[in-house]
C-alpha atoms as a PDB file:
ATOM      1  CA  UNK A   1     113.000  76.148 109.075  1.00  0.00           C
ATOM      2  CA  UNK A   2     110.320  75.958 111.386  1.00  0.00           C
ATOM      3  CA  UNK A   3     106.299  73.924 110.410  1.00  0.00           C
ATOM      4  CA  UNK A   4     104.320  75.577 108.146  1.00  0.00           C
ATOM      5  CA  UNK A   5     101.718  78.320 109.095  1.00  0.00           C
ATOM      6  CA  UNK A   6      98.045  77.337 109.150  1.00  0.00           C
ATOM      7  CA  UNK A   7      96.163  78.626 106.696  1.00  0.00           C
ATOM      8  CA  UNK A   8      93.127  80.683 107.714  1.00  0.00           C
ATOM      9  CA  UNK A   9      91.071  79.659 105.025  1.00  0.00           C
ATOM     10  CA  UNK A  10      91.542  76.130 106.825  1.00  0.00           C
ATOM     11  CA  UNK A  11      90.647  77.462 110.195  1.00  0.00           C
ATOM     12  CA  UNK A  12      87.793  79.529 109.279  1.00  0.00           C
ATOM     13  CA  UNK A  13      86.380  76.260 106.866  1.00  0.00           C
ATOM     14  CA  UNK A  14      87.255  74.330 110.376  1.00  0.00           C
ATOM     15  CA  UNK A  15      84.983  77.038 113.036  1.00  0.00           C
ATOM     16  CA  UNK A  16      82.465  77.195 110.214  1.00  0.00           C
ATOM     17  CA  UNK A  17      82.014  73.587 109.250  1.00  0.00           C
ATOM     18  CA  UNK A  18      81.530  73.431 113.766  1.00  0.00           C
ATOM     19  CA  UNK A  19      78.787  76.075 113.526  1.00  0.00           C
ATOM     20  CA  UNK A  20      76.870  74.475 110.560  1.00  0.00           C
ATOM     21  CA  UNK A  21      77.022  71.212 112.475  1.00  0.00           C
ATOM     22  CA  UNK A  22      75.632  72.763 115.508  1.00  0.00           C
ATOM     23  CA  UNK A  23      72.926  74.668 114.179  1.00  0.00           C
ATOM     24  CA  UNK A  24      71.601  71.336 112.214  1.00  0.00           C
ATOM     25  CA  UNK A  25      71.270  69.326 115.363  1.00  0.00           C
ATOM     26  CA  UNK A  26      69.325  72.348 116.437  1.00  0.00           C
ATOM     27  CA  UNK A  27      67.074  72.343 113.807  1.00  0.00           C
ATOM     28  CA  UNK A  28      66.434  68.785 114.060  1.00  0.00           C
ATOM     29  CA  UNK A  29      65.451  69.019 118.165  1.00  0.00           C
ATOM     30  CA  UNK A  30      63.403  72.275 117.326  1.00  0.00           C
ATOM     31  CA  UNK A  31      61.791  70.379 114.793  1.00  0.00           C
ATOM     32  CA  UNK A  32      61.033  67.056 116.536  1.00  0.00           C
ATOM     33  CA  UNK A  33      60.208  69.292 119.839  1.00  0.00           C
ATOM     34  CA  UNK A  34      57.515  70.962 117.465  1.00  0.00           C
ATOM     35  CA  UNK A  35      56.576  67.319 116.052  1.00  0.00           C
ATOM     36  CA  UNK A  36      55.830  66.126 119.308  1.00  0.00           C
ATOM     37  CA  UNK A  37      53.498  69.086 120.432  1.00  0.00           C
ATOM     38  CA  UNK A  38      50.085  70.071 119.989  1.00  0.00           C
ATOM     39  CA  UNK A  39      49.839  72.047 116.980  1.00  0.00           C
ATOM     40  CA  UNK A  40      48.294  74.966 118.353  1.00  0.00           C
ATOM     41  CA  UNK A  41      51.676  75.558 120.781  1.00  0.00           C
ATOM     42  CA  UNK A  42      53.816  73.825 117.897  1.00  0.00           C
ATOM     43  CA  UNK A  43      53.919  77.054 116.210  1.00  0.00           C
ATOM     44  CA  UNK A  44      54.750  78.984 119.290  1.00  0.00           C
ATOM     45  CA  UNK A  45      57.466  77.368 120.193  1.00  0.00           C
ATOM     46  CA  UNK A  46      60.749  79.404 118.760  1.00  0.00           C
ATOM     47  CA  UNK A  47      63.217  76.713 118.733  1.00  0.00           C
ATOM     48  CA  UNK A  48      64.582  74.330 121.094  1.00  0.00           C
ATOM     49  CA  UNK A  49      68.981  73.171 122.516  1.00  0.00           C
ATOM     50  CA  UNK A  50      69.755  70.241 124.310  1.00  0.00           C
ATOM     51  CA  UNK A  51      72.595  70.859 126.397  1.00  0.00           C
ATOM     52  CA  UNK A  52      73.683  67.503 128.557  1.00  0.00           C
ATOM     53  CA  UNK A  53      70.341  65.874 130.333  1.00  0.00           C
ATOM     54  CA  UNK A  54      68.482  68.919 130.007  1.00  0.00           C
ATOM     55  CA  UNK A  55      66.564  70.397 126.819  1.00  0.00           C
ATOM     56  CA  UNK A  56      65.763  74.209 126.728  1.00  0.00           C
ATOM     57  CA  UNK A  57      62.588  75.222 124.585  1.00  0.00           C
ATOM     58  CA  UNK A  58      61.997  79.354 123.528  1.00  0.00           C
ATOM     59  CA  UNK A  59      58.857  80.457 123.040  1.00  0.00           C
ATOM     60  CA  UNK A  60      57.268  83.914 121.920  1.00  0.00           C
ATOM     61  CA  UNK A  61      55.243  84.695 124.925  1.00  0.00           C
ATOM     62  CA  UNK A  62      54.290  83.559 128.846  1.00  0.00           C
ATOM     63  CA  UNK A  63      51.178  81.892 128.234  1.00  0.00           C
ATOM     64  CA  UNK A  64      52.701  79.578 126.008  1.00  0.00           C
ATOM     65  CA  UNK A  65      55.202  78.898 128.679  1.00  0.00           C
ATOM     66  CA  UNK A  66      52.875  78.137 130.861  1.00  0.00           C
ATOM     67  CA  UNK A  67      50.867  75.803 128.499  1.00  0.00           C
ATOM     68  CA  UNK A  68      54.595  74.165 127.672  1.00  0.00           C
ATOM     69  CA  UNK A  69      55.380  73.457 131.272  1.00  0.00           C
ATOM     70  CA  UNK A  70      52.212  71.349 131.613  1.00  0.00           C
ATOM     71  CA  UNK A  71      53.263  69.700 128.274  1.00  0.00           C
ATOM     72  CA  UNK A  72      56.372  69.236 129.677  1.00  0.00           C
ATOM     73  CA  UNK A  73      56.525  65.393 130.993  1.00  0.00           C
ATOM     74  CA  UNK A  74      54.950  64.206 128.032  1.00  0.00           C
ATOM     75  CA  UNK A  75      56.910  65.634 125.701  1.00  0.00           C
ATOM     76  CA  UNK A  76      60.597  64.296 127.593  1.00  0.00           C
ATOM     77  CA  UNK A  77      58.845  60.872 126.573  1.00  0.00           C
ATOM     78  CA  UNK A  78      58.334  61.495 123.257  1.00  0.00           C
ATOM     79  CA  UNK A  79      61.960  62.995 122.823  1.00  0.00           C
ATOM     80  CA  UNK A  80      63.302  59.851 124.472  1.00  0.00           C
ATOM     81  CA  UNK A  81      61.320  57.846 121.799  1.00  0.00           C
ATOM     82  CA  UNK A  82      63.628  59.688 119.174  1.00  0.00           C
ATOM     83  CA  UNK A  83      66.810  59.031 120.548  1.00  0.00           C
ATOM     84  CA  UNK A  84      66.770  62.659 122.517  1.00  0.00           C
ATOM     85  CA  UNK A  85      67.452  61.470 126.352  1.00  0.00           C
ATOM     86  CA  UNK A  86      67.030  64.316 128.309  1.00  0.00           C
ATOM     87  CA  UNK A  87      65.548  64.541 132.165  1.00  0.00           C
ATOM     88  CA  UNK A  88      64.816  68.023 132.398  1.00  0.00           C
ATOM     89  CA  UNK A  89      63.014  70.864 130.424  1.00  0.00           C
ATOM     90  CA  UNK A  90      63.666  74.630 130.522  1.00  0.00           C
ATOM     91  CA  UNK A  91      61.150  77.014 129.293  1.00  0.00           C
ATOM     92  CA  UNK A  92      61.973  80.616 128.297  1.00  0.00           C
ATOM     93  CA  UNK A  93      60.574  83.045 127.012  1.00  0.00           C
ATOM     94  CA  UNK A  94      62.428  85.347 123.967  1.00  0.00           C
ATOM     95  CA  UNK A  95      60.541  88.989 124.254  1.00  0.00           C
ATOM     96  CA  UNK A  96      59.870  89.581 120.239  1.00  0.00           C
ATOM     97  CA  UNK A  97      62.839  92.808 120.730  1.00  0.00           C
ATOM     98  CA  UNK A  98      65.662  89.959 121.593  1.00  0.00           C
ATOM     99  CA  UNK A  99      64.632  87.583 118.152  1.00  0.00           C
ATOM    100  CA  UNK A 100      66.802  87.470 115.105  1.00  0.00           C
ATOM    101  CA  UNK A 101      65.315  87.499 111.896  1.00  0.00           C
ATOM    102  CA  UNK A 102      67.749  85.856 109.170  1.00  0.00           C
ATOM    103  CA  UNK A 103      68.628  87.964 106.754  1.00  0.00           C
ATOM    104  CA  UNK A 104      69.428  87.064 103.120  1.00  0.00           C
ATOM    105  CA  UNK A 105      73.228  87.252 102.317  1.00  0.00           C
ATOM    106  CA  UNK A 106      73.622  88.671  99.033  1.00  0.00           C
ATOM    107  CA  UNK A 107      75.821  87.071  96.422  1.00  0.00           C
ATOM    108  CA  UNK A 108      79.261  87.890  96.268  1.00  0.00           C
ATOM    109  CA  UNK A 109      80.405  88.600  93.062  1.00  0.00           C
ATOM    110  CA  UNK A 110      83.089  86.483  91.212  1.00  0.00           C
ATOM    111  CA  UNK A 111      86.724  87.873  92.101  1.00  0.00           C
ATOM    112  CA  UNK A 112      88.544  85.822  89.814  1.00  0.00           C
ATOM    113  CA  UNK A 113      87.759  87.829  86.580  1.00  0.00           C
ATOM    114  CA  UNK A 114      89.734  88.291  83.142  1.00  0.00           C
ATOM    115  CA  UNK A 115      90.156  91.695  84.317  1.00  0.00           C
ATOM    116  CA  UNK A 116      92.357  90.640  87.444  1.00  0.00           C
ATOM    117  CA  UNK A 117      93.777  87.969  85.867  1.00  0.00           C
ATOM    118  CA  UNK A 118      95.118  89.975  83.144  1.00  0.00           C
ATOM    119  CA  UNK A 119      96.252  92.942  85.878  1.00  0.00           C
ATOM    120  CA  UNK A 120      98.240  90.142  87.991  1.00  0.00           C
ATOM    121  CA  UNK A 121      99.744  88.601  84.857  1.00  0.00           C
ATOM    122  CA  UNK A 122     101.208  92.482  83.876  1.00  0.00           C
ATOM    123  CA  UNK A 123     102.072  92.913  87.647  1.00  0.00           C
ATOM    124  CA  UNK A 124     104.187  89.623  87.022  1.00  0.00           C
ATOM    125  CA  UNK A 125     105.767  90.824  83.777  1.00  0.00           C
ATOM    126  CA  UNK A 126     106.606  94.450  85.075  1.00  0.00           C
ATOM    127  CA  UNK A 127     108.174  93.763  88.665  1.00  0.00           C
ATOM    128  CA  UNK A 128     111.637  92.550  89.082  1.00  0.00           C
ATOM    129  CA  UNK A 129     111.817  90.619  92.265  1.00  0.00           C
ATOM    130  CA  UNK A 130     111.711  86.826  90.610  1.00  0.00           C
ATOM    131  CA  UNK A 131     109.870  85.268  93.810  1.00  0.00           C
ATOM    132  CA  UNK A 132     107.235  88.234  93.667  1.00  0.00           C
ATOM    133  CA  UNK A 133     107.086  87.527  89.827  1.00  0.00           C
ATOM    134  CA  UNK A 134     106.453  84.025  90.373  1.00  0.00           C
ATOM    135  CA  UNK A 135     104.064  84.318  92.660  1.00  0.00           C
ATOM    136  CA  UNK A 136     101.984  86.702  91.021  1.00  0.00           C
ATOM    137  CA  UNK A 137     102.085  83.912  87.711  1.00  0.00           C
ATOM    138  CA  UNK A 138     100.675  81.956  90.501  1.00  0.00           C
ATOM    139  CA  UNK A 139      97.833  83.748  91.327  1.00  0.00           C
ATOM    140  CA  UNK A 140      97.195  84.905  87.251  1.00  0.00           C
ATOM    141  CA  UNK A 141      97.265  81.077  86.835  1.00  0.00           C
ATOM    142  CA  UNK A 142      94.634  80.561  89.588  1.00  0.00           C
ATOM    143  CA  UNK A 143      92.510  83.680  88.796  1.00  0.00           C
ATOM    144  CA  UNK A 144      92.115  82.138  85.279  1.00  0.00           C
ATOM    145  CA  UNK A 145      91.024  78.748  86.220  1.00  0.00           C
ATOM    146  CA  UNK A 146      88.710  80.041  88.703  1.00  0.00           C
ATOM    147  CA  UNK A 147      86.853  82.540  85.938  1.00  0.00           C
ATOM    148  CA  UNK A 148      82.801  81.997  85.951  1.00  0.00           C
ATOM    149  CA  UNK A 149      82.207  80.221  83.248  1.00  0.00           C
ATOM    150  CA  UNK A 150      79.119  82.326  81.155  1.00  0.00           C
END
């Protein structure tokens, strides 16, 4: 018999624990880029990625870029004095149609209910296959312990 399949659930916790990884680090340069400006461009500035030597800073209109780019120099020194060694800066500008706005994810409700539990368990009593029967206990079993407690 051949290895066993990996689990999806393993890979998807694997991508997603990647992604939540990369977005911190991005939140921490966007906020000490922000830290280290002037606070009347602070706010203007969208967010900020260091990629290899070069940092890349998005802000919400031309002007600001323009302001930024004269900032620029300045504000590779200050990264530097956090840790962030970069040697270039990028300045773009994100037109207001192209930003994402986060949007709330509503709660998922509870799938492991008495309900299903109790439907899997009579699943398991009424079928005749002994494997299916067994796994279906399985997942009654699991179901149960994974009821919201009230």
């Amino acid at each position: 018999m051949g290895s066993r399949p990996t689990r999806v659930r393993s890979l998807l916790s694997q991508r997603l624990q990647s992604l939540t990884e990369s977005a911190r680090r991005h939140a921490r340069v966007s906020d000490l880029v922000r830290a280290a400006l002037p606070s009347e461009v602070a706010g203007h500035c969208l967010g900020a990625v260091v990629a290899a030597d070069e940092v890349t800073l998005y802000v919400d209109s031309p002007a600001w870029a323009t302001r930024l780019r004269f900032l620029a120099p300045n504000l590779l020194h200050q990264l530097a004095a956090t840790g962030i060694h970069v040697r270039h800066c990028r300045i773009r500008v994100q037109p207001p149609g192209d930003r994402v706005e986060a949007v709330p994810v509503p709660p998922r409700p509870p799938l492991a209910t008495a309900a299903a539990s109790d439907a899997v368990s009579s699943a398991a009593a009424s079928t005749e296959s002994t494997d299916l029967a067994a796994a279906l206990r399985r997942l009654a079993r699991t179901l149960t312990r994974r009821q919201a407690t009230p």
